[in-house]
PDB file of N, CA and C in Angstrom:
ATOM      1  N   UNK A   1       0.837  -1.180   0.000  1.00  0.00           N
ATOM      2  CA  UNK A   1       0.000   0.000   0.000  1.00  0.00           C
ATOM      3  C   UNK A   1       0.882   1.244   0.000  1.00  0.00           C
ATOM      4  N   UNK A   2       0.539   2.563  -0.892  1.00  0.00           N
ATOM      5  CA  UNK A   2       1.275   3.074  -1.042  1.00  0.00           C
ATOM      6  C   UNK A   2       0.891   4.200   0.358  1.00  0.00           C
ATOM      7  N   UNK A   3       1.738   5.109   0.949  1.00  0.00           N
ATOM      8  CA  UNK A   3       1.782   6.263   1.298  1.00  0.00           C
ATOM      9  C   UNK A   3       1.717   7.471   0.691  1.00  0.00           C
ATOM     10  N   UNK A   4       1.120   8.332   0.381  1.00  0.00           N
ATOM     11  CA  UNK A   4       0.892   9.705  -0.605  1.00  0.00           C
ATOM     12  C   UNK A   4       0.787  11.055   0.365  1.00  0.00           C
ATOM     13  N   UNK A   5       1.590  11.219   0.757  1.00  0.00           N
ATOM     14  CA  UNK A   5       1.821  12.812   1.369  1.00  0.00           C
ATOM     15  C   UNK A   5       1.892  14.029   0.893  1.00  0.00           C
ATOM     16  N   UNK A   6       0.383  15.436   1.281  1.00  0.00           N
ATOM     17  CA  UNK A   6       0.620  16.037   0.509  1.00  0.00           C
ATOM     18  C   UNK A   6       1.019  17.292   1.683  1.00  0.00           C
ATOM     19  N   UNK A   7       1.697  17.911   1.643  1.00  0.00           N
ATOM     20  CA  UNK A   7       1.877  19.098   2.233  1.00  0.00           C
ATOM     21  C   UNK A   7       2.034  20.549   2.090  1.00  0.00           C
ATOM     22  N   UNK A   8       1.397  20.944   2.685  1.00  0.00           N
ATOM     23  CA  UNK A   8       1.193  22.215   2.706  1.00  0.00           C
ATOM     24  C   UNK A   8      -0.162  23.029   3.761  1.00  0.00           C
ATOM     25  N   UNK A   9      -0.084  24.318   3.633  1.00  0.00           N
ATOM     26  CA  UNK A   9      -0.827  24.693   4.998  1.00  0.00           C
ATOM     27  C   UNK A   9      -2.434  24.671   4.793  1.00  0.00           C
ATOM     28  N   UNK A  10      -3.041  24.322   3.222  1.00  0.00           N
ATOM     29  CA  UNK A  10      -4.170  24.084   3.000  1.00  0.00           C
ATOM     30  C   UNK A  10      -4.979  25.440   1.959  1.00  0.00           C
ATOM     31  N   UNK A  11      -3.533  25.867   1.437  1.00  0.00           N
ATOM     32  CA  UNK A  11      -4.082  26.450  -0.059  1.00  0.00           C
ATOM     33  C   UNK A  11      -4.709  25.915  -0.780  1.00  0.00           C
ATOM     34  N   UNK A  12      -5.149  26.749  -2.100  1.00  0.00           N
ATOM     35  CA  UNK A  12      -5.593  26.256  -3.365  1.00  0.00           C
ATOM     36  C   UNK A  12      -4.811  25.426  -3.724  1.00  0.00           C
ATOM     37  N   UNK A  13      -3.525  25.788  -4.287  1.00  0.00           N
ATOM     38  CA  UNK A  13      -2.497  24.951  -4.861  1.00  0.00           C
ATOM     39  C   UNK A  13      -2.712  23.530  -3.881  1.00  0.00           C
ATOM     40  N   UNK A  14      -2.355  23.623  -2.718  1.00  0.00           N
ATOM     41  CA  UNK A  14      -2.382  22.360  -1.769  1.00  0.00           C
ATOM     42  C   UNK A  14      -3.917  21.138  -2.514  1.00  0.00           C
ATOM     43  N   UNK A  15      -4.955  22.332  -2.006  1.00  0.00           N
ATOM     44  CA  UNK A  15      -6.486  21.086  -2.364  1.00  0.00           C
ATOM     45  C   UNK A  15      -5.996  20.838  -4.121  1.00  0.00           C
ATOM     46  N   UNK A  16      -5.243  21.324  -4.840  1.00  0.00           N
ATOM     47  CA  UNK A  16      -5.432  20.809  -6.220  1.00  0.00           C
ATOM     48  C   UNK A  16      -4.557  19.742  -5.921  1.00  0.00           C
ATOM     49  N   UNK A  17      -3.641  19.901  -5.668  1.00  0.00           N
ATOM     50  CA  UNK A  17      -2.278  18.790  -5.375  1.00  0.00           C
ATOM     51  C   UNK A  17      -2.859  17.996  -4.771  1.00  0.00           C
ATOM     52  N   UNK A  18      -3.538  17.487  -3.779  1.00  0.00           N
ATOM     53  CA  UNK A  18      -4.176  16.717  -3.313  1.00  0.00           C
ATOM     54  C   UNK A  18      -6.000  15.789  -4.462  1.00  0.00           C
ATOM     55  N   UNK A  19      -6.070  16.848  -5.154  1.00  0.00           N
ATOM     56  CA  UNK A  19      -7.235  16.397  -6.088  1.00  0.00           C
ATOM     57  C   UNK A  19      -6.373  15.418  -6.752  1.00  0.00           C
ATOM     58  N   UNK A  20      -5.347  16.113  -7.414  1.00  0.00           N
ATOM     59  CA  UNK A  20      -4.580  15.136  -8.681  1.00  0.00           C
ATOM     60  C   UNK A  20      -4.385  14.048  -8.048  1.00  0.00           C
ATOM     61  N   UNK A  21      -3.625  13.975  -7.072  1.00  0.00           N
ATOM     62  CA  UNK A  21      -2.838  12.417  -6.088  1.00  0.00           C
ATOM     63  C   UNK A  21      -4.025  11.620  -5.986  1.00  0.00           C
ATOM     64  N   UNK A  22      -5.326  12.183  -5.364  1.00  0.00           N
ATOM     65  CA  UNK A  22      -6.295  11.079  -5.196  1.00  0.00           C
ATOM     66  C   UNK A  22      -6.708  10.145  -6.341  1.00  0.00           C
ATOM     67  N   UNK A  23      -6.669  11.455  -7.817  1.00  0.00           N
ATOM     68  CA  UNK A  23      -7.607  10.743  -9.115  1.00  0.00           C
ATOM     69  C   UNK A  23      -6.188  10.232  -9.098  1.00  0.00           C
ATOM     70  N   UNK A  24      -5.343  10.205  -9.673  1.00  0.00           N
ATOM     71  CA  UNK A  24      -3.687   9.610  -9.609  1.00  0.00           C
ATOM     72  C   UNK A  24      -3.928   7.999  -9.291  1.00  0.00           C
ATOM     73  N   UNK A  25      -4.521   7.883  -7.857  1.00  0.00           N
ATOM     74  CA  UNK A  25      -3.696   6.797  -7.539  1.00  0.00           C
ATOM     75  C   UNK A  25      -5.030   5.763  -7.798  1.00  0.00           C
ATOM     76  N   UNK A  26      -6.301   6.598  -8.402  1.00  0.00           N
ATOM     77  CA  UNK A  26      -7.207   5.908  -8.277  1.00  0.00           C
ATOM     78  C   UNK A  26      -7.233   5.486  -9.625  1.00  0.00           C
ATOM     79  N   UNK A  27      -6.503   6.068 -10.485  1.00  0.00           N
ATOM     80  CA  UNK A  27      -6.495   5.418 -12.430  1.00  0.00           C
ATOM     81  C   UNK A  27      -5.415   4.366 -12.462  1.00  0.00           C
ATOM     82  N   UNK A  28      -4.159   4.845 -11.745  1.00  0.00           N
ATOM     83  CA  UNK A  28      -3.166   3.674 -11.067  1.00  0.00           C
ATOM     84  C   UNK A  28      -3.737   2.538 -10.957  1.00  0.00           C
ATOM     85  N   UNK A  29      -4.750   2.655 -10.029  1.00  0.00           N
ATOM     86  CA  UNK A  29      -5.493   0.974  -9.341  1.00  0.00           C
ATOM     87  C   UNK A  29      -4.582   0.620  -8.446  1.00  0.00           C
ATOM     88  N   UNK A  30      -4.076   1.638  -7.775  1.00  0.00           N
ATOM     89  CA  UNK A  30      -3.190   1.005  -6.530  1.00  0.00           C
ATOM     90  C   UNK A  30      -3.708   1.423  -5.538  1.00  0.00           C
ATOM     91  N   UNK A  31      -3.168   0.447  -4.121  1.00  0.00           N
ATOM     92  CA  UNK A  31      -3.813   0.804  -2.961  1.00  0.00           C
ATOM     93  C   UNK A  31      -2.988   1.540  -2.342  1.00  0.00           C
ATOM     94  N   UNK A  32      -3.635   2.835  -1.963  1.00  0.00           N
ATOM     95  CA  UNK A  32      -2.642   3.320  -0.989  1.00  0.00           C
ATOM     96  C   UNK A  32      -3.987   4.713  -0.448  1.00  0.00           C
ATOM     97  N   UNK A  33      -3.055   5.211   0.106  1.00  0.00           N
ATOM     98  CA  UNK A  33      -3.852   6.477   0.957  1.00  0.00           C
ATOM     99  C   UNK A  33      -2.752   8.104   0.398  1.00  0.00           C
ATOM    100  N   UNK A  34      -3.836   9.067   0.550  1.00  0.00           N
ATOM    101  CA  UNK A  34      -3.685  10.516   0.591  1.00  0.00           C
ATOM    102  C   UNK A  34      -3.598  11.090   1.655  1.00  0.00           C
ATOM    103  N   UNK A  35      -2.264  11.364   2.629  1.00  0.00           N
ATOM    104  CA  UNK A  35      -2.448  12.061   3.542  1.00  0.00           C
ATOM    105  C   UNK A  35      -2.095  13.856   3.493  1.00  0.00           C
ATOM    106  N   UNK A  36      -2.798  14.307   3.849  1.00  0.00           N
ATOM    107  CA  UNK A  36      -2.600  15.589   4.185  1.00  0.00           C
ATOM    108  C   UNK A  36      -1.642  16.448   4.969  1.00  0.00           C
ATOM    109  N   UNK A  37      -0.967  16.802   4.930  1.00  0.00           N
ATOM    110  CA  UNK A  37       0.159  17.215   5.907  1.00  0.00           C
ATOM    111  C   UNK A  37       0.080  18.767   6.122  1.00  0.00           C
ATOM    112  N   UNK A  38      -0.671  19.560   7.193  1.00  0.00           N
ATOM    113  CA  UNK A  38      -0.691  20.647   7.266  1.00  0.00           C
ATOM    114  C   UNK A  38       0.237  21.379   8.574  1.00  0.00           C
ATOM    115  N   UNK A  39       0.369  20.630   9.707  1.00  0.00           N
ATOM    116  CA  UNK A  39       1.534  21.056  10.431  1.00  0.00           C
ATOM    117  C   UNK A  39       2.685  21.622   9.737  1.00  0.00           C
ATOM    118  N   UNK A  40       3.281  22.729  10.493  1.00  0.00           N
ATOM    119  CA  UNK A  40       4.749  23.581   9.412  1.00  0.00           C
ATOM    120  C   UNK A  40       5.574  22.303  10.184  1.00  0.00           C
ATOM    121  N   UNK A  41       5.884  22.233  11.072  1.00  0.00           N
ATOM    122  CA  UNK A  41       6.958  21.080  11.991  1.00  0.00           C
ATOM    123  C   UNK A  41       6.988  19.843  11.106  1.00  0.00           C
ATOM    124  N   UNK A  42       5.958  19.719  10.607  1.00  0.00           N
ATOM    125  CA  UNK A  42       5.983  18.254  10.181  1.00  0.00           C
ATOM    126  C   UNK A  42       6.520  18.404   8.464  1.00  0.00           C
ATOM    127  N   UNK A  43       6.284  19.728   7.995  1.00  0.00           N
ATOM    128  CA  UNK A  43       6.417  19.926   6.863  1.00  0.00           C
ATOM    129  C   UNK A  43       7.837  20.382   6.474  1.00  0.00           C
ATOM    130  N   UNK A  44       8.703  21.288   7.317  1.00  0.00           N
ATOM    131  CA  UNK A  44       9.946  21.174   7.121  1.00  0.00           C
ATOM    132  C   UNK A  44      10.823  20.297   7.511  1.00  0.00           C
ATOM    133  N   UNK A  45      10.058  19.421   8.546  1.00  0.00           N
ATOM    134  CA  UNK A  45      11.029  18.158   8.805  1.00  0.00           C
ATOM    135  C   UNK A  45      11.077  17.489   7.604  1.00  0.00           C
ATOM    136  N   UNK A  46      10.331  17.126   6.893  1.00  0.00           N
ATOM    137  CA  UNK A  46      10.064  16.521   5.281  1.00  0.00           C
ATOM    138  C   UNK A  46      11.012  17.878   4.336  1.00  0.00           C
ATOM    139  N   UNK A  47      11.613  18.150   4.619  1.00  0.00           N
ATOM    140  CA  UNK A  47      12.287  19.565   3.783  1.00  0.00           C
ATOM    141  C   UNK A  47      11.724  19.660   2.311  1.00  0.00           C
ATOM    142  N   UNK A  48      10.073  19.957   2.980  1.00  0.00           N
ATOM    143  CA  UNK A  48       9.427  20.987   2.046  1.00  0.00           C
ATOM    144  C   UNK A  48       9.933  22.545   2.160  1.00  0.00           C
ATOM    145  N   UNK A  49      10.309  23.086   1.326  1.00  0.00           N
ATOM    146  CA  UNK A  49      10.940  24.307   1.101  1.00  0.00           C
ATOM    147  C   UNK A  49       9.885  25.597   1.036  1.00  0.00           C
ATOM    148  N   UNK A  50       9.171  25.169  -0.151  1.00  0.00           N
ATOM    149  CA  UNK A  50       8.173  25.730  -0.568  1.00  0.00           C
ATOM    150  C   UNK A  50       7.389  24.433  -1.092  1.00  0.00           C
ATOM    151  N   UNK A  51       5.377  25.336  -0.769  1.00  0.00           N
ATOM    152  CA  UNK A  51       4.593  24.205  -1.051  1.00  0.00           C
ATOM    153  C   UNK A  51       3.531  24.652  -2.029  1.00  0.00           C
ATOM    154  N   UNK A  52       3.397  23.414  -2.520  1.00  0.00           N
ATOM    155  CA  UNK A  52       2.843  22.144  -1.704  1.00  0.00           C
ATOM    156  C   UNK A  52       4.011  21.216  -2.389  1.00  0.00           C
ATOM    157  N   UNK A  53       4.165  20.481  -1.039  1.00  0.00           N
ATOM    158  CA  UNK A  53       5.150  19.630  -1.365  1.00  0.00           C
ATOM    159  C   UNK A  53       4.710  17.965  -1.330  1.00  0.00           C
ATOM    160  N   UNK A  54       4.958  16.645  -2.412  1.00  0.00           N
ATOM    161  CA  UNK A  54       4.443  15.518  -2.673  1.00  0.00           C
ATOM    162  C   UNK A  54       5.249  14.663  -2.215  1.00  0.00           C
ATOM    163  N   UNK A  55       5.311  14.072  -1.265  1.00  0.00           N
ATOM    164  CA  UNK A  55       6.170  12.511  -1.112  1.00  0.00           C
ATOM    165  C   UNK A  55       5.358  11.086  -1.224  1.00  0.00           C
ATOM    166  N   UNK A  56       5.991  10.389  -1.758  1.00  0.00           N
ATOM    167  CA  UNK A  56       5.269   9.164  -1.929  1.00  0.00           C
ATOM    168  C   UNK A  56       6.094   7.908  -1.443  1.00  0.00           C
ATOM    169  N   UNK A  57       5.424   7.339  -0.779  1.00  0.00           N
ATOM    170  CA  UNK A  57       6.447   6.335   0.167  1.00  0.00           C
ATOM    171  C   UNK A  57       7.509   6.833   0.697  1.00  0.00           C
ATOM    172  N   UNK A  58       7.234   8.566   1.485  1.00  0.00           N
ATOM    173  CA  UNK A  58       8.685   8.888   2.047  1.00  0.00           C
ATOM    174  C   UNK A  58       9.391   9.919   1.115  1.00  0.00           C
ATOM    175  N   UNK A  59       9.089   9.351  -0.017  1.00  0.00           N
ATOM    176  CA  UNK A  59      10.333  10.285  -1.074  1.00  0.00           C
ATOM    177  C   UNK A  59       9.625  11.169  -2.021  1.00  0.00           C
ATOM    178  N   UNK A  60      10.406  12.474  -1.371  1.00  0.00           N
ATOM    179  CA  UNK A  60       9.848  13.681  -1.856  1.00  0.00           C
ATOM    180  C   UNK A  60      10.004  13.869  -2.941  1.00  0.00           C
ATOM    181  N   UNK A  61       9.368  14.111  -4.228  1.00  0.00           N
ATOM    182  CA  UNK A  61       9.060  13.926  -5.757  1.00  0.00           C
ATOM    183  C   UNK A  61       9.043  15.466  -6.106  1.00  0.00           C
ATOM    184  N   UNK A  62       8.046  16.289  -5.402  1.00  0.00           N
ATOM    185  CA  UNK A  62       7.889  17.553  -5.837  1.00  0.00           C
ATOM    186  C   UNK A  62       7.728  18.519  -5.286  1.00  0.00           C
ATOM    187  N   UNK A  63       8.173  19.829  -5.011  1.00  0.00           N
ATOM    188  CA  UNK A  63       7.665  20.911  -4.237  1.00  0.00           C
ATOM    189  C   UNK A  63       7.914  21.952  -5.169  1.00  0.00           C
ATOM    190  N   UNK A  64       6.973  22.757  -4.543  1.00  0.00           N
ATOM    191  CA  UNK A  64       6.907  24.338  -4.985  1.00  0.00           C
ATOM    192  C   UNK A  64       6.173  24.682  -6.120  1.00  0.00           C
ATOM    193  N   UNK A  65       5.254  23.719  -6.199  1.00  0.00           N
ATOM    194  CA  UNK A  65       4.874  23.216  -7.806  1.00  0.00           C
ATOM    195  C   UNK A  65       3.371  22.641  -7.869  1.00  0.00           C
ATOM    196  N   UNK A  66       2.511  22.691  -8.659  1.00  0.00           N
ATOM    197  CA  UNK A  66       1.630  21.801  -8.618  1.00  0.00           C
ATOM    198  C   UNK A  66       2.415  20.748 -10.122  1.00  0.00           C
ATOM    199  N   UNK A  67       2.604  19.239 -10.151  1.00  0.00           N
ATOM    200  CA  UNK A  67       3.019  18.704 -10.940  1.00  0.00           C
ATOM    201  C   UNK A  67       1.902  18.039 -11.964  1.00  0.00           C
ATOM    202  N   UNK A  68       2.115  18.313 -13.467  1.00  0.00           N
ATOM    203  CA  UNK A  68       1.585  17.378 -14.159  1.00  0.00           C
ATOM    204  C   UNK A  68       0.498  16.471 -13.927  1.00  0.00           C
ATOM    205  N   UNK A  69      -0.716  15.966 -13.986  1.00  0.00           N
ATOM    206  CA  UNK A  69      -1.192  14.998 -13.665  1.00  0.00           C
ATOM    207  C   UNK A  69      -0.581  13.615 -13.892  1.00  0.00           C
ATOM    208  N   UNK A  70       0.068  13.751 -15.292  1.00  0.00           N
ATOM    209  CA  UNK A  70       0.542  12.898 -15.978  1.00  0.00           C
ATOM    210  C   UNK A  70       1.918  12.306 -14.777  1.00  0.00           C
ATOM    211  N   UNK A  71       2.361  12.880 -14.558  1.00  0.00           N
ATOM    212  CA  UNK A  71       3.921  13.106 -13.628  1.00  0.00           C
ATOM    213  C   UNK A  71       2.749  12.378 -12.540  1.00  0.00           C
ATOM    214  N   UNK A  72       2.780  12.716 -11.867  1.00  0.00           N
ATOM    215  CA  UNK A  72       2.194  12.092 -10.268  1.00  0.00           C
ATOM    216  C   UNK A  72       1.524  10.506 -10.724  1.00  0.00           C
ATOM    217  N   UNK A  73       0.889  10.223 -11.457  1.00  0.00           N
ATOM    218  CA  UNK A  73       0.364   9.086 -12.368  1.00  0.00           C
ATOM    219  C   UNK A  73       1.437   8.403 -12.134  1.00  0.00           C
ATOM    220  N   UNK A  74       2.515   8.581 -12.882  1.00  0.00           N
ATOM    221  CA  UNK A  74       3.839   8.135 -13.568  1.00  0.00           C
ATOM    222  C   UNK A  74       4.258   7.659 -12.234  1.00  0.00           C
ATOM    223  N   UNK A  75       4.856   8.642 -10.953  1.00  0.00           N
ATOM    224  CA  UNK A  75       5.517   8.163  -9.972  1.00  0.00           C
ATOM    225  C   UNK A  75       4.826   7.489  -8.998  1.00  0.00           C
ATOM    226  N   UNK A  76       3.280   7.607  -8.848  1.00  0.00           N
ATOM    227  CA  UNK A  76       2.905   6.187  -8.426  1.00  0.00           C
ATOM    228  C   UNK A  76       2.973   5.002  -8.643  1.00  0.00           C
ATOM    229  N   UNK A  77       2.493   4.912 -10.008  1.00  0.00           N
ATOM    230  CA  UNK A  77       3.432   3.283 -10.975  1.00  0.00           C
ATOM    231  C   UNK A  77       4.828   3.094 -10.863  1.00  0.00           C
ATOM    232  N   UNK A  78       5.703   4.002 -10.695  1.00  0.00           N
ATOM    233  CA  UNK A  78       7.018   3.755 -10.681  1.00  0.00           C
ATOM    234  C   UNK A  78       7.302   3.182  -8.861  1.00  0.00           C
ATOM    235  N   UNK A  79       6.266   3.569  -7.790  1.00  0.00           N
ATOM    236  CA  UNK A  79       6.805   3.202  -6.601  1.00  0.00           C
ATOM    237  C   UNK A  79       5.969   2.361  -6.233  1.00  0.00           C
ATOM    238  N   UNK A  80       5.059   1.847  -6.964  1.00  0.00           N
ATOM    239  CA  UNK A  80       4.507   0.650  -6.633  1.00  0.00           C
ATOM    240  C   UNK A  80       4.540  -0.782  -7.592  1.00  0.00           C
ATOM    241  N   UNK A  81       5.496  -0.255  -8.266  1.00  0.00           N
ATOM    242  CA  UNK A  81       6.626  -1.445  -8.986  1.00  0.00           C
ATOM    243  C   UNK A  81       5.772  -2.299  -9.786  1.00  0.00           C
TER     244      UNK A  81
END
């Protein structure tokens, strides 16, 4: 099951980044979860810089950015092998 972390303090940018990851992992057909990460503590410990920042299983893929749909698609299939 995958892990999908999205962070940020709960902008626009954030709820879109979080829209994409959900449809993402749901065209994937993989199991995993969307968590939300709005604590700053929890968010620079993850050295999000600037947000919204994406980790997936741990490993931070994207910040400062809303990414591609296509891209977030891509690195779910790529970490759930």
């Amino acid at each position: 099951m995958l892990t999908i972390k999205v962070f940020g303090p709960g902008c626009a940018n954030c709820r879109k980044l979080e829209e994409i990851s959900t449809k993402a992992l749901a065209e994937a057909g993989v199991e995993g979860e969307v968590i939300k990460v709005t604590d700053v503590q929890q968010i620079v410990a993850a050295d999000v810089l600037k947000t919204p920042g994406l980790s997936i299983n741990g490993k931070l893929v994207s910040t400062g950015r809303i990414p591609a749909p296509s891209s977030v698609l891509q690195w779910i299939r790529e970490a759930a092998g």
